[in-house]
Every structure is written in C-alpha cells, then in structure tokens.
Protein backbone atom coordinates (compact mmCIF):
# COMPACT_ATOMS: atom_id res chain seq x y z
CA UNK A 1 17.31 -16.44 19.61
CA UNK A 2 19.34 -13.37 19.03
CA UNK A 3 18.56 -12.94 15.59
CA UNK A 4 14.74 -12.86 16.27
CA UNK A 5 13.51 -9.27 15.23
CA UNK A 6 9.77 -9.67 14.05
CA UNK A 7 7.55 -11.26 16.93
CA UNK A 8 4.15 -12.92 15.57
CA UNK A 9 1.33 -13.00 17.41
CA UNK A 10 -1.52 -15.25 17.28
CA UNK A 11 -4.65 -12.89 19.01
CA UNK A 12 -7.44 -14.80 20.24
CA UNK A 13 -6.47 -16.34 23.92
CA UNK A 14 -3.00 -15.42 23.25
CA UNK A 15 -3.14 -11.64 23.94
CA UNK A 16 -7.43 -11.33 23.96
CA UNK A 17 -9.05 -12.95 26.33
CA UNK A 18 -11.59 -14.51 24.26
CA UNK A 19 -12.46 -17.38 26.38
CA UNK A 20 -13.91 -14.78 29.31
CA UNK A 21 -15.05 -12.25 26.84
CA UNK A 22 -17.00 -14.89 25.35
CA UNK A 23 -18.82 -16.14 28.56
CA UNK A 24 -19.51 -12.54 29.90
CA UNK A 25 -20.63 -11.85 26.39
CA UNK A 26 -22.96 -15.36 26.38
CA UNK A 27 -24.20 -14.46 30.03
CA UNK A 28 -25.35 -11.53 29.47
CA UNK A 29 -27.57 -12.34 26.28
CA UNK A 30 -28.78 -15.47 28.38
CA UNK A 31 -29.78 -12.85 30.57
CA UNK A 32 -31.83 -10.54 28.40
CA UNK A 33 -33.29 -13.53 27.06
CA UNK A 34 -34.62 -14.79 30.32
CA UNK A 35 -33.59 -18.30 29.00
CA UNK A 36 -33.31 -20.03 32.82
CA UNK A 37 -36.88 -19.21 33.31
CA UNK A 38 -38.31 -19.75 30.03
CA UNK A 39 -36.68 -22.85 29.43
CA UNK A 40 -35.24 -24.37 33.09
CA UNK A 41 -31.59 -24.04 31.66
CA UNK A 42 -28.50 -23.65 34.18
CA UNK A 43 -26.01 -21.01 32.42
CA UNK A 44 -23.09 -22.56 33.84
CA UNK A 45 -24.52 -25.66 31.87
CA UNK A 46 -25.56 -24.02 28.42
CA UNK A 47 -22.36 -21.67 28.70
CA UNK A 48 -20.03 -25.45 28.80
CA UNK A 49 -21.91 -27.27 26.13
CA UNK A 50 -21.55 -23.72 23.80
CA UNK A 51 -17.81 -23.96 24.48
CA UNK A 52 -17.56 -27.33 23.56
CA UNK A 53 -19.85 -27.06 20.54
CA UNK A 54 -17.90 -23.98 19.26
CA UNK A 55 -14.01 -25.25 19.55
CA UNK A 56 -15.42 -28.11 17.47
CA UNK A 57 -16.71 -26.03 14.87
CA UNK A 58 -13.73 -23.44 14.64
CA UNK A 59 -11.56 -26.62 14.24
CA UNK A 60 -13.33 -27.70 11.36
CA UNK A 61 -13.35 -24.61 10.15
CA UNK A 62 -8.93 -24.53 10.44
CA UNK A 63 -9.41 -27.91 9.28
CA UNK A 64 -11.23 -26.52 6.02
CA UNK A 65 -14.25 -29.05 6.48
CA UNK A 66 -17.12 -26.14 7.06
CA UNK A 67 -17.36 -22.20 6.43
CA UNK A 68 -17.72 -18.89 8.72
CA UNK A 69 -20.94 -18.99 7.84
CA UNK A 70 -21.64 -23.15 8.55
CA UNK A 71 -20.43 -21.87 12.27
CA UNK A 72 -22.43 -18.75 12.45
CA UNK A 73 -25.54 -20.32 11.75
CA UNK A 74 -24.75 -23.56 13.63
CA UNK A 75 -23.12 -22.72 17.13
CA UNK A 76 -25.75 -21.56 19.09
CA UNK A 77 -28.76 -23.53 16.96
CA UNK A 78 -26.56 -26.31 18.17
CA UNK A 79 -26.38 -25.68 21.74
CA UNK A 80 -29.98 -24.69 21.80
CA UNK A 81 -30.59 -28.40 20.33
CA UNK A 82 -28.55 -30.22 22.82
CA UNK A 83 -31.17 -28.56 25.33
CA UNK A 84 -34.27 -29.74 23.11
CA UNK A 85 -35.20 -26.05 21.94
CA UNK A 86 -35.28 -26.22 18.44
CA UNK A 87 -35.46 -21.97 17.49
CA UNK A 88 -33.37 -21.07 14.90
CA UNK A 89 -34.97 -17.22 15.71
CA UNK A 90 -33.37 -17.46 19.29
CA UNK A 91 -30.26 -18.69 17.82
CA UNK A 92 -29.87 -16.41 15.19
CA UNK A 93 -30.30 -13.12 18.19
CA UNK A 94 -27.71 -14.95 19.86
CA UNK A 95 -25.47 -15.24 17.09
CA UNK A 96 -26.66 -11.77 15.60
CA UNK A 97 -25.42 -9.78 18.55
CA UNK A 98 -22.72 -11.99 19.96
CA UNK A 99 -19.92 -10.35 17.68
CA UNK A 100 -21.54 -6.90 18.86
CA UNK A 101 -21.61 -7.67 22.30
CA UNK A 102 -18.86 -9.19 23.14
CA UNK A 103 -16.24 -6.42 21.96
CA UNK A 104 -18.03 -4.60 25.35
CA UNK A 105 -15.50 -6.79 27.22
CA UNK A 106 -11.93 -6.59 25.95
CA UNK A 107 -10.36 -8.20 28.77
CA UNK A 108 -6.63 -9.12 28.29
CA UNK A 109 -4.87 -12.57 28.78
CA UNK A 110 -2.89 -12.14 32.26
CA UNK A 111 0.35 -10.32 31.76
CA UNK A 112 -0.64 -9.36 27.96
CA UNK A 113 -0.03 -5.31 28.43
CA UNK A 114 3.30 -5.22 30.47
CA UNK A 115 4.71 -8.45 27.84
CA UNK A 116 3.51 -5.89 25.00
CA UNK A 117 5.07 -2.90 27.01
CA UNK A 118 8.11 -4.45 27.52
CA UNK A 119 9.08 -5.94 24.05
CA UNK A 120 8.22 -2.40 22.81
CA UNK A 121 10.83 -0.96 24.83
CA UNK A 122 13.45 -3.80 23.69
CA UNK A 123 12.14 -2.54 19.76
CA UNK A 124 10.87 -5.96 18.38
CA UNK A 125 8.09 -5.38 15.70
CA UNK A 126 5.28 -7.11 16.38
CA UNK A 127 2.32 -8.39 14.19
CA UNK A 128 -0.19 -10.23 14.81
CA UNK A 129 -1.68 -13.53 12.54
CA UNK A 130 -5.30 -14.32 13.57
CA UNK A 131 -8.07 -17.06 12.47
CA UNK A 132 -10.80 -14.87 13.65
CA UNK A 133 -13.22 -12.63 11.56
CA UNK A 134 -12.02 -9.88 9.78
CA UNK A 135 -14.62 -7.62 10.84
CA UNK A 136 -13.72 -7.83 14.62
CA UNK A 137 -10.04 -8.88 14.76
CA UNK A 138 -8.90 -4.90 13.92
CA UNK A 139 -11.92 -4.15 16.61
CA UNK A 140 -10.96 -6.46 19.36
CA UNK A 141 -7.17 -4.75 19.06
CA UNK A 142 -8.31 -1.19 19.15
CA UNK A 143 -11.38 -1.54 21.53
CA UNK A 144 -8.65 -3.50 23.99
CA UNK A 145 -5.87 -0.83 23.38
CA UNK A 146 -3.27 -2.78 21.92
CA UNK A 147 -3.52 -1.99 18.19
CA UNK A 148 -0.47 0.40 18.27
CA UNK A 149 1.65 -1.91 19.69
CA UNK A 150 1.36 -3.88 16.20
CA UNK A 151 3.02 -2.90 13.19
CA UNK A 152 0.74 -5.16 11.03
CA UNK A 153 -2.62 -7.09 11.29
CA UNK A 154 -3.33 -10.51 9.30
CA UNK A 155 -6.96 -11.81 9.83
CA UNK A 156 -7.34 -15.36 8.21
CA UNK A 157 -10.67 -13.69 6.28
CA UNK A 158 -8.23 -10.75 4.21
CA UNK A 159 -6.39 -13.70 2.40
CA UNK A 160 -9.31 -16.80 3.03
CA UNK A 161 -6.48 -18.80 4.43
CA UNK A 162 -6.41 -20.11 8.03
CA UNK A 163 -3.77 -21.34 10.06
CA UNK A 164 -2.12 -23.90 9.73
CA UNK A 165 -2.07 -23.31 6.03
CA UNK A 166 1.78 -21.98 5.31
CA UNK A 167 0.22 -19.36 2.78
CA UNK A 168 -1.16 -17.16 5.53
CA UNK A 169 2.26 -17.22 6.94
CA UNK A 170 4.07 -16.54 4.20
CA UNK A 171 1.21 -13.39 3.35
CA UNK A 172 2.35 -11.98 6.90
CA UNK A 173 5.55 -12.45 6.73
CA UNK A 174 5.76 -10.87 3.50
CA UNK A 175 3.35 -7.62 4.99
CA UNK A 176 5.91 -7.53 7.57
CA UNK A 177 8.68 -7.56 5.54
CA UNK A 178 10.08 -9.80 7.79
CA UNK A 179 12.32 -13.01 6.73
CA UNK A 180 11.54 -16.70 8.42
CA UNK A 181 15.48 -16.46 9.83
CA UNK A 182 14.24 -13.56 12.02
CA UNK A 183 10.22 -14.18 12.94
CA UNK A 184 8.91 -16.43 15.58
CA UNK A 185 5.25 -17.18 16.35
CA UNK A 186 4.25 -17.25 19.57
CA UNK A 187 0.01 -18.83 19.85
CA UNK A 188 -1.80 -21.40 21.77
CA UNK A 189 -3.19 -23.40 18.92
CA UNK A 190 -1.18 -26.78 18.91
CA UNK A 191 -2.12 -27.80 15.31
CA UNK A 192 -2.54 -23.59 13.98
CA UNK A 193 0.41 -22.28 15.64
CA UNK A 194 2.66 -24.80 16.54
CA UNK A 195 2.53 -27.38 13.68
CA UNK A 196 1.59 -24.59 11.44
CA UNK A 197 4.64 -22.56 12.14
CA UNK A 198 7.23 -25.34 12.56
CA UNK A 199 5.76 -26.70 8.67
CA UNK A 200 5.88 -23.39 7.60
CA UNK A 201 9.44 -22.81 8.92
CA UNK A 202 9.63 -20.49 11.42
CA UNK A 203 10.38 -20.68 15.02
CA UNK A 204 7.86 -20.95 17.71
CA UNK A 205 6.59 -20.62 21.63
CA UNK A 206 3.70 -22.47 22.27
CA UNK A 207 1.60 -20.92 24.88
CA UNK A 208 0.44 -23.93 26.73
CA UNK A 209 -2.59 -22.26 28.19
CA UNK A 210 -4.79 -25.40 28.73
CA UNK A 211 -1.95 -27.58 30.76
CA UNK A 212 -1.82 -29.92 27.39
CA UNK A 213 2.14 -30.11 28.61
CA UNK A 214 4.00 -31.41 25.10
CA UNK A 215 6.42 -33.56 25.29
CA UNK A 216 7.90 -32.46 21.93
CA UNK A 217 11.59 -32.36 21.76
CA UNK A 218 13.28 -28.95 21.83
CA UNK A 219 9.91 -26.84 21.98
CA UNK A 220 9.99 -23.91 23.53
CA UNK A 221 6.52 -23.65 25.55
CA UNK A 222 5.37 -20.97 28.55
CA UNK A 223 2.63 -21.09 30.68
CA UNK A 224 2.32 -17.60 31.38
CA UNK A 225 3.07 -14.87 28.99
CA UNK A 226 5.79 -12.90 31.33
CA UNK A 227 7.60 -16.23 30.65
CA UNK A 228 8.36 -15.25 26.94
CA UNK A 229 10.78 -12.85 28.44
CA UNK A 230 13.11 -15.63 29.53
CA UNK A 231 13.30 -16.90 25.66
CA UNK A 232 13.97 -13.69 24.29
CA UNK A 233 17.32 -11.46 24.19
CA UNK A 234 17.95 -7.73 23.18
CA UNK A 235 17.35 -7.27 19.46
C-alpha cells in the first residue's frame, strides 16, 4: 500500500461513535418524557427495538427503497407502535430533538483521535464520505473536534447519492483531487463501504466492528482502529 496518499473515511461508527451517542441521546429524552412511568416501558427494551427498527430503515434508505424523510417520520412512530402507543406527537418530539440532542455527546470510536493524530503526522489527506444528514455530518466533526483533521467532507445529502452508489465516490474523489490508484476507504458498512468501494474501484479496510468476521479472500479487515496502522506505510 505504498502508493496510498488520500485516506477515506466513512464517519458514523467509524470515527463517531454514533451507536452510544445515540442511546445517551434516546435515554435522556426517555427521561424527560417520563415514558417508564407513563407507559410501563423498560429503556433497555425500547432503546433495542429503536436500534433494530432504525438499521432497518437506514438500509432501505442505502438501498434507495424509502427517503430521509420516510425514516424521520417512521423510526420512533415505529418503536412507539411495537409498544402499543400509537402518538405520532410523542414521536415526532422524539424525532424533533433527537438530531439536536444527540450532538451533546460526541463521543469517539476507541482509538479514533490518536489513529487521526498519527496519520496526520505521517501527512496522508484525509476525507471523509458519509450517508448521514447533511445538516449534522459537518456538526458531529466540529462539535467532536476532528473537522481539521479532514481536508474534505462528502455527506450523501450534498450530491443525493448514498453509498454504495459509485457516483458518491467518484464526487469525493474528484473534491479530493485524489485518483482511485492512491485512495482507500476505510468504513464498517459491509454492503456501503466494502462492496461499494471494491465496485467502485478503490481499495478498502473493513472495520469489522460487529464481529461479522468475512471470510472474503484478500480483504483487509481490523477490529480496532489502531490496527489500520499495521496496513499502512509512510506516504
């Protein structure tokens, strides 16, 4: 990999925690609401059928079946639902100060900051290629101090392509001014990152954050992000 020079980041549980931000975010709104003693509902309960509810809907979404707003409207209505409480009010405060709330907590993936830190010293230029909301992606990176470490920012909503679509590659490559011979992707999305890269034709570390363990031939995968060190030489 020595002629790797541009380093692509997917954002979301690759580098921002989104996963914890999202459950401190949803516990603390479950919270103001009083919804365990309005309604008799365990958090720990409502906070795992939310999580599977939503990683449904944001694969559709990649998958181009529904819209940002299809999920907006439908991820906590949805949950609600599964508990009997049909309130599209309640779910729309959820919803309505989720995105607010949750960039309070801009907790990093383990070992994001010193990875950053140290392929800034080594002078890689990094980007980062996101499937999240425009309006928060640029927030999430400031508000969790890494913006400056990136040299550009692609959010899925500034071009309406997602992941794995190779246009939204090809728009960040070409922000970058960065050529496919020289960029490798490094995200934990198997079908967004991985397949999505490899189609588009660029390299790739899968960051194998939910033990899935591929058995793909030749794929370079990590478990932990200081790992990514061990793939990567001196530009």
């Amino acid at each position: 990999m020595k002629n790797v020079r541009h380093i692509f980041f997917d954002l979301d549980n690759t580098l921002w925690d989104h996963r914890k931000n999202a459950y401190l975010t949803i516990k603390d709104l479950f919270s103001k609401q009083a919804i365990s003693d309005k309604y008799k509902i365990d958090f720990e309960e409502f906070h795992t059928a939310y999580h599977i509810i939503n990683e449904r809907l944001w694969e559709q979404i990649r998958d181009e079946e529904i819209d940002k707003e299809y999920l907006r409207k439908h991820r906590f209505y949805d949950t609600f639902l599964k508990f009997g409480i049909d309130d599209q009010v309640l779910a729309d405060y959820f919803e309505h100060h989720f995105l607010d709330e949750i960039l309070k907590y801009n907790e990093l993936v383990d070992g994001a900051l010193d990875l950053l830190n140290y392929l800034k010293t080594k002078n890689y230029k990094m980007h980062i290629i996101s499937n999240g909301f425009q309006e928060v992606t640029e927030r999430k990176c400031i508000l969790s101090g890494i913006a400056d470490y990136f040299e550009t920012i692609t959010s899925a909503d500034s071009v309406n392509i997602r992941k794995p679509r190779p246009e939204i590659f090809e728009y960040s490559l070409n922000l970058a001014k960065a050529e496919k011979s020289e960029s490798i992707l490094i995200g934990d999305d198997w079908v967004a990152d991985v397949k999505g890269a490899q189609n588009f034709g660029i390299d790739v570390i899968f960051f194998d954050v939910l033990d899935e363990n591929p058995l793909e031939e030749g794929l370079k995968f990590i478990k932990h992000l200081s790992e990514i060190k061990h793939y990567l030489v001196v530009p």
